[in-house]
PDB file of N, CA and C in Angstrom:
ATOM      1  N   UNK A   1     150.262 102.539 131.630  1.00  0.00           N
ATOM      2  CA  UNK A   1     149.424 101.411 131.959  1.00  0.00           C
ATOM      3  C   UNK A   1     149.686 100.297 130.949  1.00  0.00           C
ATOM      4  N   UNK A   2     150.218  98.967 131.389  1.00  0.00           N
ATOM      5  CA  UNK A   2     150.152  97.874 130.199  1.00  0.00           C
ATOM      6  C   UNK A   2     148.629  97.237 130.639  1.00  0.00           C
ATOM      7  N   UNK A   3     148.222  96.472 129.229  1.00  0.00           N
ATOM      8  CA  UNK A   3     147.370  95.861 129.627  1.00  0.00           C
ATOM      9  C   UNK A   3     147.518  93.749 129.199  1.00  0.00           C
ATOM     10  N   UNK A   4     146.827  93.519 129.275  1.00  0.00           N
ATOM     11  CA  UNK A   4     147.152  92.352 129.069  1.00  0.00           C
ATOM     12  C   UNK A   4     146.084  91.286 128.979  1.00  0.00           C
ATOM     13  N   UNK A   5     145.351  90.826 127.684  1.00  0.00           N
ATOM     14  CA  UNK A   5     144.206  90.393 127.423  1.00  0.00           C
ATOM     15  C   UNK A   5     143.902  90.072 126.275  1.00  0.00           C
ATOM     16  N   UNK A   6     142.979  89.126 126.005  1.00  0.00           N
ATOM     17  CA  UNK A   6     142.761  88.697 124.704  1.00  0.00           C
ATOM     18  C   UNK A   6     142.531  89.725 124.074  1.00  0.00           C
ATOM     19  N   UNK A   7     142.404  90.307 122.815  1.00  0.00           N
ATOM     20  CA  UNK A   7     141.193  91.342 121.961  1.00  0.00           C
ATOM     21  C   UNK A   7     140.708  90.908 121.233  1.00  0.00           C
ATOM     22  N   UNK A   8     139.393  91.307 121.300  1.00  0.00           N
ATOM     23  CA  UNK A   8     138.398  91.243 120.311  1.00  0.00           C
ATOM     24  C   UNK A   8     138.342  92.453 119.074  1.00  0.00           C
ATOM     25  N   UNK A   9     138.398  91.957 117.845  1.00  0.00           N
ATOM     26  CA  UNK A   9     138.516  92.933 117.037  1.00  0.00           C
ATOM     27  C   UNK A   9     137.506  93.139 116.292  1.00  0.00           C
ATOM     28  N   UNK A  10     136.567  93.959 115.750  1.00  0.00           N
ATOM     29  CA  UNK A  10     135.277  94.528 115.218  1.00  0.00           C
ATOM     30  C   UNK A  10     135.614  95.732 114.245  1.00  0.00           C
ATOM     31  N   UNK A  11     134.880  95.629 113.137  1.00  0.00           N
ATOM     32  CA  UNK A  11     135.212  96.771 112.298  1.00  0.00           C
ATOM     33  C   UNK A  11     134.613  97.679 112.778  1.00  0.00           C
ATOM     34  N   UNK A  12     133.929  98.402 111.617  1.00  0.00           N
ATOM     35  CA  UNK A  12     132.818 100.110 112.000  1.00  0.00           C
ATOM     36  C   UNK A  12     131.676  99.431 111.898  1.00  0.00           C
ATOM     37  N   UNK A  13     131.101 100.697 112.587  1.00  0.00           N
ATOM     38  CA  UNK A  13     129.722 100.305 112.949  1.00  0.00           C
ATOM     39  C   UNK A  13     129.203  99.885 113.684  1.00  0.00           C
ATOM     40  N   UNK A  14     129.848  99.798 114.920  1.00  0.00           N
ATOM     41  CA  UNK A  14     128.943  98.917 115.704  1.00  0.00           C
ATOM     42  C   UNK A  14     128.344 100.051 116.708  1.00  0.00           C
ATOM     43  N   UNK A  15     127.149  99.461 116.593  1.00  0.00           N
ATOM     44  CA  UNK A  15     126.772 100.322 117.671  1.00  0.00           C
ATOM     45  C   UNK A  15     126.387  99.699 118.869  1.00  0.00           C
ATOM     46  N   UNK A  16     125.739 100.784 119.867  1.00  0.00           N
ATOM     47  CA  UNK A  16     125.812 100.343 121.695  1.00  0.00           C
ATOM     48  C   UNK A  16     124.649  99.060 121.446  1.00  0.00           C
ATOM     49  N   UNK A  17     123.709  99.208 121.142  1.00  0.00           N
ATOM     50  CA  UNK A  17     122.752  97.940 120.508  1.00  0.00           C
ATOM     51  C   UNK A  17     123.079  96.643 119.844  1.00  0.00           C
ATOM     52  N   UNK A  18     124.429  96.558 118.969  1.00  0.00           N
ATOM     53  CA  UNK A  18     125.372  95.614 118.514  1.00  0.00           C
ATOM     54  C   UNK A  18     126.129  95.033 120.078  1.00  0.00           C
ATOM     55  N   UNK A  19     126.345  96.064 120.723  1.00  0.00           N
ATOM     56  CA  UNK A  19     127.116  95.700 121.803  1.00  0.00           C
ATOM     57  C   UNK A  19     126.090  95.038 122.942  1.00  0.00           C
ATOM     58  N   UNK A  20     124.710  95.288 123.459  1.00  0.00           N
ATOM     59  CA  UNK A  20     124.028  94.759 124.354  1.00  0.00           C
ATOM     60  C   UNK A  20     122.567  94.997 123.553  1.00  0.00           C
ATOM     61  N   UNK A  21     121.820  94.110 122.706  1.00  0.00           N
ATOM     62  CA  UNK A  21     120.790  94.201 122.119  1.00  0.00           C
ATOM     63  C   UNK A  21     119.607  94.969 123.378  1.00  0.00           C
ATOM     64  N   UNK A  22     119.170  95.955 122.493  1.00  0.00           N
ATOM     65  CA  UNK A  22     118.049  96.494 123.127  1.00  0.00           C
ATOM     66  C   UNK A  22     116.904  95.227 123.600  1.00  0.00           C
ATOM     67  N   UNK A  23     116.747  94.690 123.428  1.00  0.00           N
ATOM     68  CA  UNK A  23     115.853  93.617 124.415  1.00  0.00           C
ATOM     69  C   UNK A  23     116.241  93.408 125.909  1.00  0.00           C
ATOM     70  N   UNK A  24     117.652  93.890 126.140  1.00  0.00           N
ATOM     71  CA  UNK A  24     118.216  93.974 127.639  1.00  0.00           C
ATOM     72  C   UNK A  24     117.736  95.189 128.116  1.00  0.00           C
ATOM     73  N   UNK A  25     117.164  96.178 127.724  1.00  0.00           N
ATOM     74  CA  UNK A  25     116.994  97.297 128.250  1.00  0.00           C
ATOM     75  C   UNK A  25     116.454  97.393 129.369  1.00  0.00           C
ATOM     76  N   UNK A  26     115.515  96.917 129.870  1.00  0.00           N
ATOM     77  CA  UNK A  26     114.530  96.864 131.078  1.00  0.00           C
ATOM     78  C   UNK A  26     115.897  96.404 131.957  1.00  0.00           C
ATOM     79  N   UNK A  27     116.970  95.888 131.835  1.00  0.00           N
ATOM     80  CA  UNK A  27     118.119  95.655 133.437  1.00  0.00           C
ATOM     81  C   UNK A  27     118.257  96.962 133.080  1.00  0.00           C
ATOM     82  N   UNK A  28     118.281  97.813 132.213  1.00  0.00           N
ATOM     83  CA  UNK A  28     119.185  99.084 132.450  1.00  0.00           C
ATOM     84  C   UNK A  28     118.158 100.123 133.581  1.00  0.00           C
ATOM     85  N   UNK A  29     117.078  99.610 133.292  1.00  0.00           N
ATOM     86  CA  UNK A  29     116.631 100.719 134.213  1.00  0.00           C
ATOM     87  C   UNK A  29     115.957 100.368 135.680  1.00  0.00           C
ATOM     88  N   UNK A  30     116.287  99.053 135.982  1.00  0.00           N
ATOM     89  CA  UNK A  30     116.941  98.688 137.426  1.00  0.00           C
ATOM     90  C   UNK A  30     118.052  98.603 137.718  1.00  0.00           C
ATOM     91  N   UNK A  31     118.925  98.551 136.901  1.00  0.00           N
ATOM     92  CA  UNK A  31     120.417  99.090 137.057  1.00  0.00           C
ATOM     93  C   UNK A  31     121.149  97.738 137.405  1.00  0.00           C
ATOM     94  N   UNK A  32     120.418  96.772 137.023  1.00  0.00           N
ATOM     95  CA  UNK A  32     121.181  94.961 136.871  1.00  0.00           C
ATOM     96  C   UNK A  32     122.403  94.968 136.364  1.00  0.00           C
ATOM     97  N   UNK A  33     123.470  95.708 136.059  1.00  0.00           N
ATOM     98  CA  UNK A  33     124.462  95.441 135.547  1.00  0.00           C
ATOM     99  C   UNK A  33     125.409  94.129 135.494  1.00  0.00           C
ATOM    100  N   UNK A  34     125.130  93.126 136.746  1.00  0.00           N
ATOM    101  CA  UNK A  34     125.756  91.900 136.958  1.00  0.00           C
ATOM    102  C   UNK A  34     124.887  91.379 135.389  1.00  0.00           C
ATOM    103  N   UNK A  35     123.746  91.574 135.719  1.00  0.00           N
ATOM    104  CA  UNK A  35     122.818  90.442 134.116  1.00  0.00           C
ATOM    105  C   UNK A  35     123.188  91.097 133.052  1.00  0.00           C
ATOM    106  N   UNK A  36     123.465  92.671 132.850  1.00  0.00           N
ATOM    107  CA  UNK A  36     124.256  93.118 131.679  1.00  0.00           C
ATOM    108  C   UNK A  36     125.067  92.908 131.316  1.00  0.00           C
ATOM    109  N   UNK A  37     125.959  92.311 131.884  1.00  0.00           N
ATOM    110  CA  UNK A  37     127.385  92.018 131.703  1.00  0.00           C
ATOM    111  C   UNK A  37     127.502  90.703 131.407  1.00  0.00           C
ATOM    112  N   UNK A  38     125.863  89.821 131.076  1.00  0.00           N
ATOM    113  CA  UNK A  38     126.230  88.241 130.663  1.00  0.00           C
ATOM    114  C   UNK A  38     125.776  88.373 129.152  1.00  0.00           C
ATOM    115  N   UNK A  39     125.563  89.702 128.553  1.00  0.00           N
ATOM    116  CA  UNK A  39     124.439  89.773 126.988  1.00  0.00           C
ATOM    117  C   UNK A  39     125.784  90.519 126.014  1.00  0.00           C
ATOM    118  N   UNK A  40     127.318  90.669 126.108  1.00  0.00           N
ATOM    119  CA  UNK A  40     127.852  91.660 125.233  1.00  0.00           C
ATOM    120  C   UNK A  40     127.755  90.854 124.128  1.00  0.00           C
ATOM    121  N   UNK A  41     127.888  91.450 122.696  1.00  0.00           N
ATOM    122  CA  UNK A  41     127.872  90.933 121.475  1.00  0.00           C
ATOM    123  C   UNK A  41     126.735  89.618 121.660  1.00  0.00           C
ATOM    124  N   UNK A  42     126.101  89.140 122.595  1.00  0.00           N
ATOM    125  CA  UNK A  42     125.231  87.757 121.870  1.00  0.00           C
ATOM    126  C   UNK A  42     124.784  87.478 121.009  1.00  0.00           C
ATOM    127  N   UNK A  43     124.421  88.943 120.174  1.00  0.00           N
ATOM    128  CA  UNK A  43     123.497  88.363 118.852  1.00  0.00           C
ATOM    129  C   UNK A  43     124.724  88.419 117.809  1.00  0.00           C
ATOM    130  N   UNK A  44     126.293  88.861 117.556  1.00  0.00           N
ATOM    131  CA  UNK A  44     126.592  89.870 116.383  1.00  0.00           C
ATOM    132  C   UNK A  44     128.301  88.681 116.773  1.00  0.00           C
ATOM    133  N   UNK A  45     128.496  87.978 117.772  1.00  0.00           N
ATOM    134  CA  UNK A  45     129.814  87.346 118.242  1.00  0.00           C
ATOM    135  C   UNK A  45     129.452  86.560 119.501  1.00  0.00           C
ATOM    136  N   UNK A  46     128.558  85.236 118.960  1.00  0.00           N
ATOM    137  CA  UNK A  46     128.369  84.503 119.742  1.00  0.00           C
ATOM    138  C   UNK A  46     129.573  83.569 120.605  1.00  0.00           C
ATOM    139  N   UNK A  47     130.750  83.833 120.165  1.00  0.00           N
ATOM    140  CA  UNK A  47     132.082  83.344 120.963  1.00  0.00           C
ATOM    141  C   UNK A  47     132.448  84.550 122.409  1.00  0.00           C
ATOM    142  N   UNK A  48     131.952  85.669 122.073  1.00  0.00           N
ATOM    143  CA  UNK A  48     132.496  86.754 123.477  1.00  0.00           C
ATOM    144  C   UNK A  48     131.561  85.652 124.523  1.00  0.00           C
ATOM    145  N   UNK A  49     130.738  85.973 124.576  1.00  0.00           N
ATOM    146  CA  UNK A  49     130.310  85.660 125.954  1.00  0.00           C
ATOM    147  C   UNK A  49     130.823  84.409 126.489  1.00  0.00           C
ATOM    148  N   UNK A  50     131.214  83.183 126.368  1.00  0.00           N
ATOM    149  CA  UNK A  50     131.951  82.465 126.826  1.00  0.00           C
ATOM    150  C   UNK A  50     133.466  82.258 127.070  1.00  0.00           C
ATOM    151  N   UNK A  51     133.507  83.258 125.971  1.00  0.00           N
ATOM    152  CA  UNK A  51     135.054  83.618 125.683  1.00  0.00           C
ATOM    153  C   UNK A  51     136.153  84.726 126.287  1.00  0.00           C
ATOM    154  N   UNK A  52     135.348  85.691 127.092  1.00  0.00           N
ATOM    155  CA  UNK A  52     135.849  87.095 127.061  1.00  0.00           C
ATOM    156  C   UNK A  52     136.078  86.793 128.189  1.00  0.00           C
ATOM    157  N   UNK A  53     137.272  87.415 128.851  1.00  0.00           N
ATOM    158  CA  UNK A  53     137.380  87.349 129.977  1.00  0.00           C
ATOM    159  C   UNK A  53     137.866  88.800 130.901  1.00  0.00           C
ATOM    160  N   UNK A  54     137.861  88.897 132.140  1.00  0.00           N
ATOM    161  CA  UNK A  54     138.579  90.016 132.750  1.00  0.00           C
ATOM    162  C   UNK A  54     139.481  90.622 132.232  1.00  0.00           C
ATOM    163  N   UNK A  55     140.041  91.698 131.762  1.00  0.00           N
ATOM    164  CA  UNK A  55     140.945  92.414 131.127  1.00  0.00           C
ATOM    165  C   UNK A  55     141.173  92.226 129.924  1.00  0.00           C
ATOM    166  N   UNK A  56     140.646  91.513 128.692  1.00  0.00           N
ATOM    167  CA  UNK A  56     140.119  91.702 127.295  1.00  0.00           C
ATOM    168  C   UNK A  56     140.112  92.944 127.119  1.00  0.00           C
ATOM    169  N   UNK A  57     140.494  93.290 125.812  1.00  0.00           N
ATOM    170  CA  UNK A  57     140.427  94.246 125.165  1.00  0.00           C
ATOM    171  C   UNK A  57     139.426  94.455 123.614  1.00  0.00           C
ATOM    172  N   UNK A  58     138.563  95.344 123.910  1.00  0.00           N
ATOM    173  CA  UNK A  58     137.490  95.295 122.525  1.00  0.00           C
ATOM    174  C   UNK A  58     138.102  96.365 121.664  1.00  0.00           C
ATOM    175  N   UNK A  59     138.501  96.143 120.216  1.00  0.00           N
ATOM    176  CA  UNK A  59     138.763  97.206 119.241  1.00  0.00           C
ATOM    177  C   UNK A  59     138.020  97.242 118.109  1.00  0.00           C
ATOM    178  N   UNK A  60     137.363  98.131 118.080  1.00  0.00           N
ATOM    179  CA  UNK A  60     136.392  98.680 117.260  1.00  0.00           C
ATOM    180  C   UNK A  60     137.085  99.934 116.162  1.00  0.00           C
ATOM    181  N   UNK A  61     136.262  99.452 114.910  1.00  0.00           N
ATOM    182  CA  UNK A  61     136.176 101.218 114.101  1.00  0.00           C
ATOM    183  C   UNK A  61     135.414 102.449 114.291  1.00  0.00           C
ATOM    184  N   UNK A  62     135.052 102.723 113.080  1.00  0.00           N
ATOM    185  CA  UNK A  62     134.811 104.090 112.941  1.00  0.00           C
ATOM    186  C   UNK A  62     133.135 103.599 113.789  1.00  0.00           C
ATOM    187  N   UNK A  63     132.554 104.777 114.086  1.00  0.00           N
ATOM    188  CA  UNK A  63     130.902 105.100 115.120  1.00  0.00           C
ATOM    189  C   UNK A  63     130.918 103.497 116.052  1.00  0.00           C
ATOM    190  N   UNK A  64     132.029 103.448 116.587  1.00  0.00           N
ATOM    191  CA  UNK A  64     131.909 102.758 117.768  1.00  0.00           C
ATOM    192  C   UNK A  64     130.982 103.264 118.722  1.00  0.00           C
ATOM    193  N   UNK A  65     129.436 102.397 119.044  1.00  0.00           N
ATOM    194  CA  UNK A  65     128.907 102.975 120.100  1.00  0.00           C
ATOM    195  C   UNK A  65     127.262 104.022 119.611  1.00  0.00           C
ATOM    196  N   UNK A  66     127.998 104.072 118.019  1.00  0.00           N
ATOM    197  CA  UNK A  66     126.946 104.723 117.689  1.00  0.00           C
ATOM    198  C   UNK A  66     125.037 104.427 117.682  1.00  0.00           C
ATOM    199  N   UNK A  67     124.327 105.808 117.524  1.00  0.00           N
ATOM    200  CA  UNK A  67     122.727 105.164 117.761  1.00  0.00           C
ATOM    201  C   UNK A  67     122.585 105.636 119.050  1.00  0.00           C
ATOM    202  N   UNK A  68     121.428 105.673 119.170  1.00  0.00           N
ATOM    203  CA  UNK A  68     120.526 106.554 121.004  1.00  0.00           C
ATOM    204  C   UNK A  68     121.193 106.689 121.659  1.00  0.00           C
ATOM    205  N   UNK A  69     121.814 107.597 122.502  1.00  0.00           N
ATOM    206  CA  UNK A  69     122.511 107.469 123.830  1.00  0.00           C
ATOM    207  C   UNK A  69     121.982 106.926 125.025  1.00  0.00           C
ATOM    208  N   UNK A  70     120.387 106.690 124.510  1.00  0.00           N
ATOM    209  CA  UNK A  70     119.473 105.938 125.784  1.00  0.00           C
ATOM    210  C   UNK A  70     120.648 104.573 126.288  1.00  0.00           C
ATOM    211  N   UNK A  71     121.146 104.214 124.798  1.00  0.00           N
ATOM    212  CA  UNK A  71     121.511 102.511 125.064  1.00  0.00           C
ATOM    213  C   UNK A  71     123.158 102.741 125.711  1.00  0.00           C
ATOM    214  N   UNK A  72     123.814 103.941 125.546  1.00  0.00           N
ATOM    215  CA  UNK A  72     124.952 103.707 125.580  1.00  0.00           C
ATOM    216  C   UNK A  72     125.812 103.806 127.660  1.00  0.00           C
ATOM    217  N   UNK A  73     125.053 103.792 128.257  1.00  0.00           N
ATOM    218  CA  UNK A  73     124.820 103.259 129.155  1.00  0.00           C
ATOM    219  C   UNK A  73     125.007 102.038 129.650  1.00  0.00           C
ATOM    220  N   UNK A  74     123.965 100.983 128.763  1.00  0.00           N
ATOM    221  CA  UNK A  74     123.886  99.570 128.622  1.00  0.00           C
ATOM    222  C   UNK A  74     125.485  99.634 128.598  1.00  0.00           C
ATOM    223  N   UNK A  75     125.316  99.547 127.383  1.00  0.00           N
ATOM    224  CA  UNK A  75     126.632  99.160 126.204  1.00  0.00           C
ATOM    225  C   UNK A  75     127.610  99.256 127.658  1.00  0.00           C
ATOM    226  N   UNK A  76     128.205 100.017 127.725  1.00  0.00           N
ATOM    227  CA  UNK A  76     129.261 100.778 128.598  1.00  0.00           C
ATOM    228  C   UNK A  76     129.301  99.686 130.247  1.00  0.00           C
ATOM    229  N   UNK A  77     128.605 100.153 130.916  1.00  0.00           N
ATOM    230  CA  UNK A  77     128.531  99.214 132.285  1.00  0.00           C
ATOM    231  C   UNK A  77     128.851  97.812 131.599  1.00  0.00           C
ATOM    232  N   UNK A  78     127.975  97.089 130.659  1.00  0.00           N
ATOM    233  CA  UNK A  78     128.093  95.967 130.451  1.00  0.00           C
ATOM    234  C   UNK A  78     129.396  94.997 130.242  1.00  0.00           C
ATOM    235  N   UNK A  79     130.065  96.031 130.244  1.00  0.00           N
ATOM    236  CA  UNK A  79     131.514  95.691 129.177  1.00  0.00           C
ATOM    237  C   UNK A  79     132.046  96.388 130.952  1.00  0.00           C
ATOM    238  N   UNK A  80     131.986  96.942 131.823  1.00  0.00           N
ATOM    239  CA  UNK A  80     132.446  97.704 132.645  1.00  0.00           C
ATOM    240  C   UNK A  80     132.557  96.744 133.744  1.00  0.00           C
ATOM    241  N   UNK A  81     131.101  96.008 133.787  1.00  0.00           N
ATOM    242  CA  UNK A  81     131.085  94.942 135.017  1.00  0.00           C
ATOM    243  C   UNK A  81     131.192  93.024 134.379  1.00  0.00           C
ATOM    244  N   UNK A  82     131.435  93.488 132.822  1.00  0.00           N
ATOM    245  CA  UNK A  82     132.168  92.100 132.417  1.00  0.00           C
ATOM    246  C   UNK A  82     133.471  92.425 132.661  1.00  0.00           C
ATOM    247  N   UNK A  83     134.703  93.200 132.787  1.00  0.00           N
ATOM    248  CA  UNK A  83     135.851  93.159 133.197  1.00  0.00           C
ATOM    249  C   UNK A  83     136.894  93.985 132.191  1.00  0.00           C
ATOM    250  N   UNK A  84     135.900  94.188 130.956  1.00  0.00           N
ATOM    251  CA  UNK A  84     136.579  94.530 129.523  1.00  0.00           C
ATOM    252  C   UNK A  84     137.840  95.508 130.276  1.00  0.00           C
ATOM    253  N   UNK A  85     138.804  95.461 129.753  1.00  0.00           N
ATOM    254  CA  UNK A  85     140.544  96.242 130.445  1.00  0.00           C
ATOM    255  C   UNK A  85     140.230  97.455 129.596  1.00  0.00           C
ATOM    256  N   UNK A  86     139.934  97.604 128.358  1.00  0.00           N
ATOM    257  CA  UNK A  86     139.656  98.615 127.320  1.00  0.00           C
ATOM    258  C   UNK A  86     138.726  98.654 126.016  1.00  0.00           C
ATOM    259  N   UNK A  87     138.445  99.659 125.866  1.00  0.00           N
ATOM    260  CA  UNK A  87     137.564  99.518 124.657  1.00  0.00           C
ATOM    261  C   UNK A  87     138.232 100.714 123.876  1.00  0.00           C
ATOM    262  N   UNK A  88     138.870 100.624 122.534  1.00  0.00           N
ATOM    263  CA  UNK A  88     139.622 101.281 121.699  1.00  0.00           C
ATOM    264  C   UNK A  88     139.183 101.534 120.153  1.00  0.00           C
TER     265      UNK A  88
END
């Protein structure tokens, strides 16, 4: 598979909450994923959301994702129905 996309690069640490702030939570449990997919990084990389496009690539360090698995859901679709090509 090639891919072909800007990347976004992030050290460690981020977790699924870094990735879609828990204040989005309530789309997760109507299952809004179109409105999830307009909140990645807003609070932590206010350039993704205008910036990121279909097939982008996010590279992360070490506990990528880490913290509740309640959120990692969010996290995941959000980046799934923004277009992200990979998350590494």
């Amino acid at each position: 598979m090639k891919l072909a996309g800007r990347v976004w690069k992030y050290g460690d640490g981020l977790s699924a909450t870094d990735i879609v702030p828990a204040a989005y939570d309530p789309l997760t449990l109507v299952y809004d994923w179109d409105r999830c997919a307009e909140q990645p990084f807003e609070e932590n990389d206010p350039g993704f959301g205008p910036g990121a496009a279909a097939g982008d690539v996010i590279i992360a360090g070490r506990a990528l994702g880490a913290g509740h698995a309640h959120y990692h859901v969010t996290a995941i679709m959000a980046c799934r129905f923004r277009g992200i090509g990979a998350i590494l």
